[in-house]
Protein backbone atom coordinates (compact mmCIF):
# COMPACT_ATOMS: atom_id res chain seq x y z
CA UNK A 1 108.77 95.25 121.24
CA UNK A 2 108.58 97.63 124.14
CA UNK A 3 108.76 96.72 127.17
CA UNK A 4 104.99 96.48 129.56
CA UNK A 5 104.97 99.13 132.11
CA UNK A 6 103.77 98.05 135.56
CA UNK A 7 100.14 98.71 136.29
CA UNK A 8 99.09 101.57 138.12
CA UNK A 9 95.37 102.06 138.77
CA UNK A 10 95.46 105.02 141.58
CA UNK A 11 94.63 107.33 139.15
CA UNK A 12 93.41 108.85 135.42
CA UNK A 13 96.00 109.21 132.80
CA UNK A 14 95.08 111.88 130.70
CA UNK A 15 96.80 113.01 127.91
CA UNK A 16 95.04 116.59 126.32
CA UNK A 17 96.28 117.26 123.00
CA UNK A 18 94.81 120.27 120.69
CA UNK A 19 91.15 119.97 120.50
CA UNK A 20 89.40 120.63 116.87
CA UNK A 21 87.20 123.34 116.54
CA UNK A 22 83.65 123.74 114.32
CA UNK A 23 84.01 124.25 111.03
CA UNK A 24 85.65 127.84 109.73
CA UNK A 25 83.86 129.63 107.45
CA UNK A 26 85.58 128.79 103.90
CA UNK A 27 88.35 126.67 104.07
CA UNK A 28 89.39 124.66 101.23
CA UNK A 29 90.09 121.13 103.44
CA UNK A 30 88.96 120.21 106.91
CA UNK A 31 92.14 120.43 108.96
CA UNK A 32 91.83 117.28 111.41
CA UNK A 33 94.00 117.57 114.84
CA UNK A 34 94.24 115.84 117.58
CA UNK A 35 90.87 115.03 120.56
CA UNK A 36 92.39 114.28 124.49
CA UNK A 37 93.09 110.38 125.30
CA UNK A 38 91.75 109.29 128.66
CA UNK A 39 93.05 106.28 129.26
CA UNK A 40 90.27 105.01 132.33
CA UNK A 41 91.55 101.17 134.28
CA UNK A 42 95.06 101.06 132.87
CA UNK A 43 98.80 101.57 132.65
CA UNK A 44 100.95 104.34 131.28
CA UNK A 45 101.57 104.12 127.45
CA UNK A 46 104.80 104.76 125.97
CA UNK A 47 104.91 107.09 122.79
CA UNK A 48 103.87 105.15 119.60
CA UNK A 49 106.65 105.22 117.34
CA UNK A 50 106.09 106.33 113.84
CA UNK A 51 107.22 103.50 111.72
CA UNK A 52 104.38 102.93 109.81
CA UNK A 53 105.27 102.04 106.27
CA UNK A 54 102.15 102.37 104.26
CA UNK A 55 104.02 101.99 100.85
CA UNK A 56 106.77 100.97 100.36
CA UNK A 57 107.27 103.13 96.86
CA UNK A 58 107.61 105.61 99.07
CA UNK A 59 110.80 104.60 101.25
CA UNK A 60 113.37 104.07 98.74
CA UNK A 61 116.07 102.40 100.97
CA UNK A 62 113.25 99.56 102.06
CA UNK A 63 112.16 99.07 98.44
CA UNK A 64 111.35 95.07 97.50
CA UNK A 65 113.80 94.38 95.11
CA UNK A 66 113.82 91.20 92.78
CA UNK A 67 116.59 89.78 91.52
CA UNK A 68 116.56 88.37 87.93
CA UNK A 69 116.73 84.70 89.35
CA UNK A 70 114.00 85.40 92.43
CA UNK A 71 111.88 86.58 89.12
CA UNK A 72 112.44 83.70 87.08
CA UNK A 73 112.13 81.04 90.52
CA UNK A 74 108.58 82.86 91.26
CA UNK A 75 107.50 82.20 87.89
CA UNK A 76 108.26 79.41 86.25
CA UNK A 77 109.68 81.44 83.55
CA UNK A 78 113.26 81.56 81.53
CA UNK A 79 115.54 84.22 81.75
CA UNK A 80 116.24 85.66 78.13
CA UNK A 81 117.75 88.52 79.02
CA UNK A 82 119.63 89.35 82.48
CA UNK A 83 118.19 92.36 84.09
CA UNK A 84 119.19 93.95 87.06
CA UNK A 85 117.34 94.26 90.16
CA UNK A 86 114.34 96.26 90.87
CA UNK A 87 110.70 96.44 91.65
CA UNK A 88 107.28 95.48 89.97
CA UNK A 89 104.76 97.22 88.07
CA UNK A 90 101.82 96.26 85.53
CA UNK A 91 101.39 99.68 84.93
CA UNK A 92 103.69 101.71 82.15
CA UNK A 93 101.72 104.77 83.07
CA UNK A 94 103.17 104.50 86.31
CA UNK A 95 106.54 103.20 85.84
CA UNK A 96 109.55 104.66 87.54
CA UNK A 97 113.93 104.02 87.00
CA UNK A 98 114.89 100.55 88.07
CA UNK A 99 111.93 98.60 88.14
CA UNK A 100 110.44 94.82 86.09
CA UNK A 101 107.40 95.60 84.41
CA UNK A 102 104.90 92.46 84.43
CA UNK A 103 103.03 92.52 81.11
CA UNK A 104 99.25 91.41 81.95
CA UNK A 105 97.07 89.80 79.25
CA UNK A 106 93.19 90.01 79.76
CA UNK A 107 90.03 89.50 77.72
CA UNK A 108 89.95 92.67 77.03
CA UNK A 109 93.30 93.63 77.10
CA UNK A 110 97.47 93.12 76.50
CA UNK A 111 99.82 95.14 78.15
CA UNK A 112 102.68 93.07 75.95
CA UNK A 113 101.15 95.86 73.30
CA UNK A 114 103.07 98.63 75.56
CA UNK A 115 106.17 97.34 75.37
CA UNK A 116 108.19 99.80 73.32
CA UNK A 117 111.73 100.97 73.73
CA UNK A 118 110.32 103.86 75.04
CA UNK A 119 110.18 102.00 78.46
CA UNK A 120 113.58 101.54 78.85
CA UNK A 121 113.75 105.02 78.62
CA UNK A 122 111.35 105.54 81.89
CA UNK A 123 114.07 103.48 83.84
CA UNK A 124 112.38 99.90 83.19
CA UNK A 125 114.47 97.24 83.89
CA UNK A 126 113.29 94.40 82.39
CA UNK A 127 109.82 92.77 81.03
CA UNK A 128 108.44 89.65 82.65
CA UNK A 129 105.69 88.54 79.82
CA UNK A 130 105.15 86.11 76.86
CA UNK A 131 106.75 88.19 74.54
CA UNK A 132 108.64 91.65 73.89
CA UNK A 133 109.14 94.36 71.26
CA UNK A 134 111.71 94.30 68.25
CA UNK A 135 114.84 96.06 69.44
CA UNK A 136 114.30 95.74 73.62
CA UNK A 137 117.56 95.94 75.03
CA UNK A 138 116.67 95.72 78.50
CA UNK A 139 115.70 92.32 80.90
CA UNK A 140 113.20 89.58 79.59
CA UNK A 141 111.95 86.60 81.59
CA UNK A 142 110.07 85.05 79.57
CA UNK A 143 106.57 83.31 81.06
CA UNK A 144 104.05 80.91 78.96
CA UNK A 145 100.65 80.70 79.51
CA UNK A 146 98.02 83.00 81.46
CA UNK A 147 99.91 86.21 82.53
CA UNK A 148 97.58 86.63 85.68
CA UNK A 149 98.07 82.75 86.88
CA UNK A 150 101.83 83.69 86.87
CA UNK A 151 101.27 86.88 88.57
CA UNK A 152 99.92 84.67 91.35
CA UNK A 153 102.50 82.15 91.36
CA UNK A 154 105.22 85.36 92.24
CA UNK A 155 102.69 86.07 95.12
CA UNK A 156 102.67 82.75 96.72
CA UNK A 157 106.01 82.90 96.28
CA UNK A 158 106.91 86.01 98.07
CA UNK A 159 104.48 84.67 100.96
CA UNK A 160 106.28 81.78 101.26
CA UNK A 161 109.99 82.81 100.66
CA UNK A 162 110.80 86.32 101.51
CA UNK A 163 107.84 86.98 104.42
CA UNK A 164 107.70 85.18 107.76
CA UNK A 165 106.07 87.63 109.74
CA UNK A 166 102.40 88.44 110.32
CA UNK A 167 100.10 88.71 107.77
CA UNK A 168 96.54 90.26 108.41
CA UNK A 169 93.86 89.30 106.05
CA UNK A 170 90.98 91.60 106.21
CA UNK A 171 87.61 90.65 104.66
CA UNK A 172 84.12 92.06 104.97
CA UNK A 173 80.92 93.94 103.18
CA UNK A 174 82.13 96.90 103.96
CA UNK A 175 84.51 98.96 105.86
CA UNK A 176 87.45 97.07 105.14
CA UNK A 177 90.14 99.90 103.81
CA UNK A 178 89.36 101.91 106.69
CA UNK A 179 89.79 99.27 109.13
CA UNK A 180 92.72 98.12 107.29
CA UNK A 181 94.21 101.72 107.63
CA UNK A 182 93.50 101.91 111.19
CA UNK A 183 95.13 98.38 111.90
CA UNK A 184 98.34 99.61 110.57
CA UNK A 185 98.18 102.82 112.35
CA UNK A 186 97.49 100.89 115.90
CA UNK A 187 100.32 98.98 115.81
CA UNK A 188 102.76 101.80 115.22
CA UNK A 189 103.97 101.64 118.77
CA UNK A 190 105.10 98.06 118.28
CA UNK A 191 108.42 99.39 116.51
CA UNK A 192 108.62 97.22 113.72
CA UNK A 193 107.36 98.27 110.31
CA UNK A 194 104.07 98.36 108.81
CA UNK A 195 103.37 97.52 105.53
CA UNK A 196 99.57 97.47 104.27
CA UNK A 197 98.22 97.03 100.80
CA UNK A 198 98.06 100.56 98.76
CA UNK A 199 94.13 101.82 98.44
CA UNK A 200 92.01 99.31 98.08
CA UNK A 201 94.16 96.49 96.01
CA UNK A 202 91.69 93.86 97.60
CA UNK A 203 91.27 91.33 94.35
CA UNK A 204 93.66 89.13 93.08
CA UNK A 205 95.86 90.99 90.97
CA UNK A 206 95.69 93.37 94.10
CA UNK A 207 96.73 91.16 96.39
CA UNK A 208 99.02 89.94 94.11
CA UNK A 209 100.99 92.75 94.34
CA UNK A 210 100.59 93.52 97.25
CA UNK A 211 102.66 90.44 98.75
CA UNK A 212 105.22 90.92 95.72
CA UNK A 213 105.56 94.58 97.12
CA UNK A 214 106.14 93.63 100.73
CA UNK A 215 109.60 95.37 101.58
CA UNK A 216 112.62 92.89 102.95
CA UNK A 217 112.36 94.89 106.50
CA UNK A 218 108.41 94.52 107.00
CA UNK A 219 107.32 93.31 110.71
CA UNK A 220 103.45 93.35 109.89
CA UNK A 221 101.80 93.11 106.59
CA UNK A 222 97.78 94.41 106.40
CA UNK A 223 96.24 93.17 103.20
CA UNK A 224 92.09 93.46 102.84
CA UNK A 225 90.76 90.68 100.64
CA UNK A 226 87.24 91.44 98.15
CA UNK A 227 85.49 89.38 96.71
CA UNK A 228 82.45 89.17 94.05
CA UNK A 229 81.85 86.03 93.70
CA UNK A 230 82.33 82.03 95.35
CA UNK A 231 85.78 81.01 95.09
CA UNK A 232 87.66 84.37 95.22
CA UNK A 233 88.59 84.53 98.73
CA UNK A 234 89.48 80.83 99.17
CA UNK A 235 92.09 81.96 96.32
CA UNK A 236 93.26 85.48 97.81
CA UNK A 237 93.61 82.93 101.30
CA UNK A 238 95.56 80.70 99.60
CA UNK A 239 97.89 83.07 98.36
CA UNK A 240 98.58 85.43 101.42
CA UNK A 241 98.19 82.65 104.16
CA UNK A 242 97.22 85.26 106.95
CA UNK A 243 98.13 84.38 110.26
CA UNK A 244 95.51 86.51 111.16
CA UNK A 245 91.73 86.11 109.90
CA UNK A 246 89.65 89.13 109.94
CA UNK A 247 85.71 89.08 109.35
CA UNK A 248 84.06 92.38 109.87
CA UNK A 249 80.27 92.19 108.89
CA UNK A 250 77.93 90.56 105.74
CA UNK A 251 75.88 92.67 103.91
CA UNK A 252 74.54 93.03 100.60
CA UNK A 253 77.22 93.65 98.13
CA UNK A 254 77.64 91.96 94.93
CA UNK A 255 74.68 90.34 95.21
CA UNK A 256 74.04 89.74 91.47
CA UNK A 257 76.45 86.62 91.97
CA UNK A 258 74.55 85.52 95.12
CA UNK A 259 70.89 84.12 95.88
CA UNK A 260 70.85 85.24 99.39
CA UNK A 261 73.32 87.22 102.16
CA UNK A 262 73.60 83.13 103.81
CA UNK A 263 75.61 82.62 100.38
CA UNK A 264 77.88 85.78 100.76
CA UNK A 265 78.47 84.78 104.36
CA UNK A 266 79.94 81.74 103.41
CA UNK A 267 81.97 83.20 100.96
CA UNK A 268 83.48 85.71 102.98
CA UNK A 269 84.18 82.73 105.70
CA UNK A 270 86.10 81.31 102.52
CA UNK A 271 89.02 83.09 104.48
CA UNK A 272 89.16 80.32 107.46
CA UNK A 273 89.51 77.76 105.07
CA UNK A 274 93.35 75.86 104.73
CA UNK A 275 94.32 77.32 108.07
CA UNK A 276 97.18 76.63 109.75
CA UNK A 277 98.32 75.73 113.30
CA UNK A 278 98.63 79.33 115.45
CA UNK A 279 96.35 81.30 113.11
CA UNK A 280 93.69 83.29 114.54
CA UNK A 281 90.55 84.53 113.66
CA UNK A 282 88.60 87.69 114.51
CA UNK A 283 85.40 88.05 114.01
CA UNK A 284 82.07 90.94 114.44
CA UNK A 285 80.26 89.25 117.13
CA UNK A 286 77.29 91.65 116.50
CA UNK A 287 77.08 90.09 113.47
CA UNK A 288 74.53 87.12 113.09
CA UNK A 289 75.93 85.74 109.72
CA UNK A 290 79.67 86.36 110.80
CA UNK A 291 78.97 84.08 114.15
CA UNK A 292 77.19 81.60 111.92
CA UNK A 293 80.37 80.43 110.28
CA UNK A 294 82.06 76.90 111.09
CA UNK A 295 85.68 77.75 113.07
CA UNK A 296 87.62 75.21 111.89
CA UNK A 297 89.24 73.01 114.76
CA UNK A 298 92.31 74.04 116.85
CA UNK A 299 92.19 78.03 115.18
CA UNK A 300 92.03 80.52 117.94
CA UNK A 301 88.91 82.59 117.62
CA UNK A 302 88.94 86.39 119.04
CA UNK A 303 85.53 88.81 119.35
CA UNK A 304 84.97 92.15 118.85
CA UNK A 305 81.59 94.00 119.41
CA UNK A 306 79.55 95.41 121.79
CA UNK A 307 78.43 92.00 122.73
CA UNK A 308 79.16 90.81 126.51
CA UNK A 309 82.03 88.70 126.66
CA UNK A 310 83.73 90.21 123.49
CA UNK A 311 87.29 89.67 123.82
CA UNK A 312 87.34 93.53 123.26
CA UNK A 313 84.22 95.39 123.54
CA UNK A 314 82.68 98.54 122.74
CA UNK A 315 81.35 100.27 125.39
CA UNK A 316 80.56 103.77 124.12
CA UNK A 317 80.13 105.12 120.49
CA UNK A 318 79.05 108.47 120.27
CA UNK A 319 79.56 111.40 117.83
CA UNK A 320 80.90 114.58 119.08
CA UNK A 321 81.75 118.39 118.16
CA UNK A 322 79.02 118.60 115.59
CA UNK A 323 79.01 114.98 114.52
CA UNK A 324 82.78 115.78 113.36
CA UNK A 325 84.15 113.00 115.75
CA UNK A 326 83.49 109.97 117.43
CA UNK A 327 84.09 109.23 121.14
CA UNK A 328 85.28 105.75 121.94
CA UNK A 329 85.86 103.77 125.08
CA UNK A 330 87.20 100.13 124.40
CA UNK A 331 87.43 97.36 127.16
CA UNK A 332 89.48 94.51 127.09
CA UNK A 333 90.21 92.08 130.08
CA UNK A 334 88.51 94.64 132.55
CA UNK A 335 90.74 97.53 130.85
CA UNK A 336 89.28 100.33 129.80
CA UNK A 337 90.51 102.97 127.11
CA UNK A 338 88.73 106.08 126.21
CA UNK A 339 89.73 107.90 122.98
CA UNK A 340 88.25 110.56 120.55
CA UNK A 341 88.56 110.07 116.67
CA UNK A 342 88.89 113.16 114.49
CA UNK A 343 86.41 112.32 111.97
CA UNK A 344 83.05 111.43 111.04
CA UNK A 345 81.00 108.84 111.24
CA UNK A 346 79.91 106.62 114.30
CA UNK A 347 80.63 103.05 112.06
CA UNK A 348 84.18 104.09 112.61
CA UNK A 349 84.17 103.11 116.25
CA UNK A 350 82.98 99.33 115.54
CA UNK A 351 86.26 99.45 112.93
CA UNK A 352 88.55 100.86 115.98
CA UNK A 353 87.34 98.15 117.89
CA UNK A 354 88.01 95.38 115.45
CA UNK A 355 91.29 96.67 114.72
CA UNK A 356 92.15 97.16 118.63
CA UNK A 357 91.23 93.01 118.93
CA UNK A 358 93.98 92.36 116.21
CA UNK A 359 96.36 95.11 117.42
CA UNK A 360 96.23 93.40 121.12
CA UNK A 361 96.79 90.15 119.33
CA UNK A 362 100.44 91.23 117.87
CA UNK A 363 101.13 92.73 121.28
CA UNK A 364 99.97 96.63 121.56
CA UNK A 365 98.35 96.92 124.54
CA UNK A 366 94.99 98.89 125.16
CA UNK A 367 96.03 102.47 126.03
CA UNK A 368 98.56 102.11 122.80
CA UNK A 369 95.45 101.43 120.61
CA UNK A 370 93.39 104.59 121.69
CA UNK A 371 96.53 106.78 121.66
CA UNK A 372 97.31 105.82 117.92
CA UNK A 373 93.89 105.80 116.95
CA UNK A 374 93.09 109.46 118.42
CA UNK A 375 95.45 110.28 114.97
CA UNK A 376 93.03 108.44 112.44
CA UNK A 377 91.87 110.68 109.40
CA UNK A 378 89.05 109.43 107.19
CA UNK A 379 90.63 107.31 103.89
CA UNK A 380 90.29 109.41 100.54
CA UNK A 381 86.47 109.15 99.46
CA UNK A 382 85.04 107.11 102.68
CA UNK A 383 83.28 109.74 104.41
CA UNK A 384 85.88 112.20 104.13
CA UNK A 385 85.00 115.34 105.44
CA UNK A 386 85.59 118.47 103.54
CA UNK A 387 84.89 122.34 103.09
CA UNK A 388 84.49 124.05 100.07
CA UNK A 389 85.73 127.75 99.78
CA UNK A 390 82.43 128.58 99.10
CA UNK A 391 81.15 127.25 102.54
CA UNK A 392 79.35 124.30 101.57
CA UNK A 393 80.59 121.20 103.96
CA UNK A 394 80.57 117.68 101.99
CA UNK A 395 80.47 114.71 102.83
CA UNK A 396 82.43 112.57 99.92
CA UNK A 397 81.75 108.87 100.19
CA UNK A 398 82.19 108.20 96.34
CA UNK A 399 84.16 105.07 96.22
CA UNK A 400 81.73 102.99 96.19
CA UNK A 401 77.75 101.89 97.44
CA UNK A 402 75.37 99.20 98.97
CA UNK A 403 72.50 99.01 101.34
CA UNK A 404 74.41 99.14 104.19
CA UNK A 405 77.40 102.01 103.79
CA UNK A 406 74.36 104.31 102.30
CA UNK A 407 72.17 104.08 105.46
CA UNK A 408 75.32 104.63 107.30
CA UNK A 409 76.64 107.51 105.34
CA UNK A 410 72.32 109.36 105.59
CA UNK A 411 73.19 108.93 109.78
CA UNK A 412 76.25 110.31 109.42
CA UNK A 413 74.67 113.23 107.46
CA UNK A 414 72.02 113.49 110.01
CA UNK A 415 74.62 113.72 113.35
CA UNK A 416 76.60 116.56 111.39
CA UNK A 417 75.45 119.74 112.86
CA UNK A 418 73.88 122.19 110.40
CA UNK A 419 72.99 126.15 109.75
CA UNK A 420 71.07 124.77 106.61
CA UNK A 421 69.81 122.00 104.51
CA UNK A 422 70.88 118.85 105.02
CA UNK A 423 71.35 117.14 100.88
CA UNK A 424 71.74 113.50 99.87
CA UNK A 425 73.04 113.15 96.73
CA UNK A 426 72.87 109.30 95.69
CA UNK A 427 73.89 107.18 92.84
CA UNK A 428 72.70 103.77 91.95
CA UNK A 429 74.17 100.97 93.95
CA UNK A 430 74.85 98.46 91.81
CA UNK A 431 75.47 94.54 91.35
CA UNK A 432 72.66 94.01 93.69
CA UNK A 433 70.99 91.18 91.78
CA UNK A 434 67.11 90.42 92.32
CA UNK A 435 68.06 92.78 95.67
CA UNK A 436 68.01 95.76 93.24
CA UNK A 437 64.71 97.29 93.85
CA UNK A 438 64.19 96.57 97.42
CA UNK A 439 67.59 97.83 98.28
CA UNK A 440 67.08 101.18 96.38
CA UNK A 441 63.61 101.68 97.91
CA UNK A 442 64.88 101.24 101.64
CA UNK A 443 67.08 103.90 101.17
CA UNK A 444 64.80 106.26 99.70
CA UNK A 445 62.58 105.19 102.96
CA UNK A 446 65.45 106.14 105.16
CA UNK A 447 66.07 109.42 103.45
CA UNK A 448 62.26 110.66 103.88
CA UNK A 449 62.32 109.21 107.78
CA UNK A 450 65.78 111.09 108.18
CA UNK A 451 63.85 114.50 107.22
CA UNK A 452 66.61 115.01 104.39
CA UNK A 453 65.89 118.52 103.07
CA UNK A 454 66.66 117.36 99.40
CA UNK A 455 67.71 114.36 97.53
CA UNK A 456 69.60 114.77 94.08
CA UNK A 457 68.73 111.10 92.66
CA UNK A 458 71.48 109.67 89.53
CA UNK A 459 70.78 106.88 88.09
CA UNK A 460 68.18 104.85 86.22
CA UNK A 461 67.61 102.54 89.36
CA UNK A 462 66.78 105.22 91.93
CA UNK A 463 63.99 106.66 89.49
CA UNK A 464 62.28 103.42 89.21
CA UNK A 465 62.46 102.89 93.13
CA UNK A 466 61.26 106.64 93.57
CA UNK A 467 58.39 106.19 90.92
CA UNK A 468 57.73 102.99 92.90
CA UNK A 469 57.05 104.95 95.87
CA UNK A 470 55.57 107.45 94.44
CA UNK A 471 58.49 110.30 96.62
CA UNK A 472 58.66 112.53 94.26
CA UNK A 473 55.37 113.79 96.16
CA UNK A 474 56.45 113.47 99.20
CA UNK A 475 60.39 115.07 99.63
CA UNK A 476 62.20 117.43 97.94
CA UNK A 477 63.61 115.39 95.21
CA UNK A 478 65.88 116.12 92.04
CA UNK A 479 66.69 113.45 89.25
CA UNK A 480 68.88 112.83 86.23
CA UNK A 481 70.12 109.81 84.59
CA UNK A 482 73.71 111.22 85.32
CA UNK A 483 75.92 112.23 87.57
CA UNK A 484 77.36 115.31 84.66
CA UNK A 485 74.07 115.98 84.03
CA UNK A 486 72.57 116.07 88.02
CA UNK A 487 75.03 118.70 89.25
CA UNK A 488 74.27 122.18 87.93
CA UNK A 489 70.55 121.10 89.12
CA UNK A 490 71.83 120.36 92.25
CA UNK A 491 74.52 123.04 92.60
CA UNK A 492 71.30 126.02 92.23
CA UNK A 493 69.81 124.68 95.11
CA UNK A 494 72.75 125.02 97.29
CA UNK A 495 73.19 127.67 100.05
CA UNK A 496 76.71 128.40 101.46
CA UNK A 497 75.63 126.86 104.89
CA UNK A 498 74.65 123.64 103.62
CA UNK A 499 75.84 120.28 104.21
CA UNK A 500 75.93 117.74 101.42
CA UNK A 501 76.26 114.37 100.94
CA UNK A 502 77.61 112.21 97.84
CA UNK A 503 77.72 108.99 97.60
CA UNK A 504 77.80 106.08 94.74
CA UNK A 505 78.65 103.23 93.00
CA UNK A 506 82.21 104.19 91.04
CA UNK A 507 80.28 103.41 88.17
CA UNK A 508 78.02 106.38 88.43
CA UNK A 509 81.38 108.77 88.54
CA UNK A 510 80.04 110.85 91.80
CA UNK A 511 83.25 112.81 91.63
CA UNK A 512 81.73 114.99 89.01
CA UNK A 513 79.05 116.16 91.53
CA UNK A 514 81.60 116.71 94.17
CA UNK A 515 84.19 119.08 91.60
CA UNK A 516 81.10 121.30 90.78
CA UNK A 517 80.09 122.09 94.12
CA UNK A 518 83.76 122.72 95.25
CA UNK A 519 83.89 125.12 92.32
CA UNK A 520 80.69 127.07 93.00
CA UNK A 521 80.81 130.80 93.33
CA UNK A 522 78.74 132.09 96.07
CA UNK A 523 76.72 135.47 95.42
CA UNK A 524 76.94 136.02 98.95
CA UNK A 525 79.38 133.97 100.83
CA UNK A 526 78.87 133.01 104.13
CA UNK A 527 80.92 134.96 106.72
């Protein structure tokens, strides 16, 4: 860990770095670089170092490599055939040289049916399953019973036996990737390596691998832990054991499995169950439901928000350059940080500031924070800003939908500075439960207070809300049942100095809408 600088407050640090300019006229990608750092009431930061380890796939020499025996101790199971030591995969699609494969059965599903002789060609080690093919020449440890449950048991194990360090569990309605993402990028200047969970591998077989995947050489491990139903975090807990607790916010998400947002607070709070002496939890002060949960005894309990007396607060949020950025300032223990982040979207703050409170916690201090988290870029598909090369900027927030990322995704769309119609392009949120139509209508409500020039509507559950509310009468308003079939009618209604939103459930497949608007062809391109 580096060592604290001595505090010097006779003066501004500043550190300028390349400011971003507007938009150009057709790129293919939004280039992000780096806003100025002003660090306000505080000491010199050293340089972050760049050890972040996002996955370990990627860094060969720090790969997670199981042993034969380690395999067979995790699971219970009986070594049939020696292998020798590699990684883990449940995916033949995916497979690479020199790693177990981890046949999964499911209802609807049995990877054992994929295991051909063909794998051992691909490099695969070894199978760790019920069964294998006629002819496999390769390792078998042999597991009975349910594939998944076994899966798990290898998790717990790794927690327990080949990780000591901190573990960050990261739960919430939404937001957690990105916060996740911006953890692990904050703590860079610590020196020791980062590991966080690849995309969003937030259920249990996600998490599952996830801890199996932690390299030897980690320092810090960032997980985010999903849930749809009671139950499911209380088992994702169990299995990680974070030393840190994270709650971000409740809203209404997978509702269908819930009678009211008191029922998905208390699942989400499932995470500060079985804690254990030193863990700490951190939690959205600004968050009624999140400050509603019981702290169990003796845990440490750290706020962020912009709440007085938040251990760290937000002070500012604002967007900047066109609504392409967000300016921070941060305070923590009377010390102030003031930082820009180069992209959209002013939710992103309240993540930086949640992720500052557990950053601080492992030892970063304050200017460190803002001076890593000037570098965040938006995660694929959560508001990710891009330009087409026909000049149409989009907004693609297509990994998933509820009530409250939509509203925040139509403000984004709103603060983004624009030459010509602003376009909201939703599909249907779903697993909302008896929360369906009332959900659905609010946003519509939100779009026609916004002033949103046009709305491209896909689904069967927008419609009804929209009939409901009779909008197709009052706002410019396009529907299909769809996402293939909403596109060329939204696509003619486009103009080169537009800015359009997308956003979905995954279920809807909003990535169709997105690929036809990148590949439009404009008559008369904007210069």
């Amino acid at each position: 860990m580096n060592a604290t600088p001595s505090p010097s407050f006779s003066h501004t640090v500043r550190r300028v770095l390349p400011k971003p300019t507007h938009f150009p006229p057709r790129p293919h990608k939004l280039l992000t670089s780096h806003f100025s750092i002003r660090v306000l009431v505080t000491q010199n930061a050293p340089k972050p170092a760049n050890f972040c380890l996002r996955n370990a796939q990627h860094d060969p020499g720090n790969l997670p490599l199981w042993t034969a025996t380690e395999i067979a101790e995790a699971v219970n199971g009986r070594i049939v055939k020696w292998g020798t030591p590699g990684t883990i995969s449940t995916d033949t699609r995916a497979l690479v040289p020199n790693q177990w494969f981890f046949a999964i059965a499911g209802e609807n599903f049995d990877a054992h049916d994929f295991i051909t002789p063909e794998l051992s060609g691909k490099g695969c080690v070894g199978v760790i399953g019920n069964r294998v093919c006629e002819n496999w020449n390769k390792g078998f440890i042999e597991i009975s019973g349910d594939t998944v449950n076994s899966l798990v048991k290898m998790a717990t194990y790794a927690r327990r036996h080949r990780f000591h360090g901190a573990l960050v569990g990261v739960t919430g309605s939404v937001g957690k990737t990105t916060t996740k993402s911006m953890i692990a990028l904050a703590i860079e200047s610590l020196g020791n390596r980062v590991y966080q969970s690849p995309g969003n591998w937030n259920n249990r077989i996600g998490v599952a691998l996830s801890l199996i995947g932690i390299p030897r050489n980690a320092g810090s491990v960032i997980l985010e832990m999903g849930m749809s139903a009671k139950g499911e975090i209380l088992e994702l807990a169990r299995m990680a054991r974070p030393s840190i607790r994270v709650i971000l916010n409740v809203g209404p998400s997978h509702l269908e499995n819930f009678a009211s947002l008191a029922e998905v607070a208390v699942a989400k709070g499932e995470i500060l169950e079985e804690v254990e002496p030193g863990d700490v939890c951190v939690l959205n002060a600004d968050d009624p439901l999140v400050m509603s949960l019981p702290i169990p005894y003796g845990i440490k309990k750290v706020l962020f928000g912009r709440r007085e007396g938040c251990d760290v607060r937000l002070i500012v949020a604002e967007s900047v350059d066109g609504g392409l950025g967000v300016r921070v300032v941060l305070e923590k223990n009377r010390e102030k940080v003031e930082f820009l982040i180069c992209s959209p979207g002013l939710h992103l703050a309240t993540n930086a500031c949640a992720a500052a409170a557990v950053a601080t916690l492992l030892g970063a201090s304050l200017p460190q924070v803002g001076m890593c988290l000037s570098r965040f870029c938006a995660v694929r598909m959560r508001s990710e800003l891009e330009v087409a090369k026909n000049g149409i900027k989009i907004v693609n927030d297509i990994y998933n939908a509820n009530p409250v990322s939509t509203k925040a995704a139509i403000d984004l769309l709103k603060s983004i500075e624009c030459c010509g119609k602003r376009v909201s392009v939703l599909g249907d949120m779903l697993e909302l439960g008896s929360f369906e139509m009332e959900s659905h209508e609010m946003i519509l409500n939100h779009c026609y207070d916004s002033r949103i020039d046009l709305v491209g509507l896909v689904g069967k559950r927008y419609f009804a809300a929209a009939e409901n509310l009779n909008l197709f009468d009052k706002i410019n308003t396009v529907h299909a049942p769809d996402a293939a079939t909403l596109a060329p009618e939204i696509v003619k209604r486009l103009d080169c100095t537009d800015v359009v939103l997308v956003k979905g459930s995954r279920a809807m497949k909003m990535e169709r809408i997105v690929d036809v608007i990148k590949a439009m062809n404009m008559l008369s391109p904007c210069l």
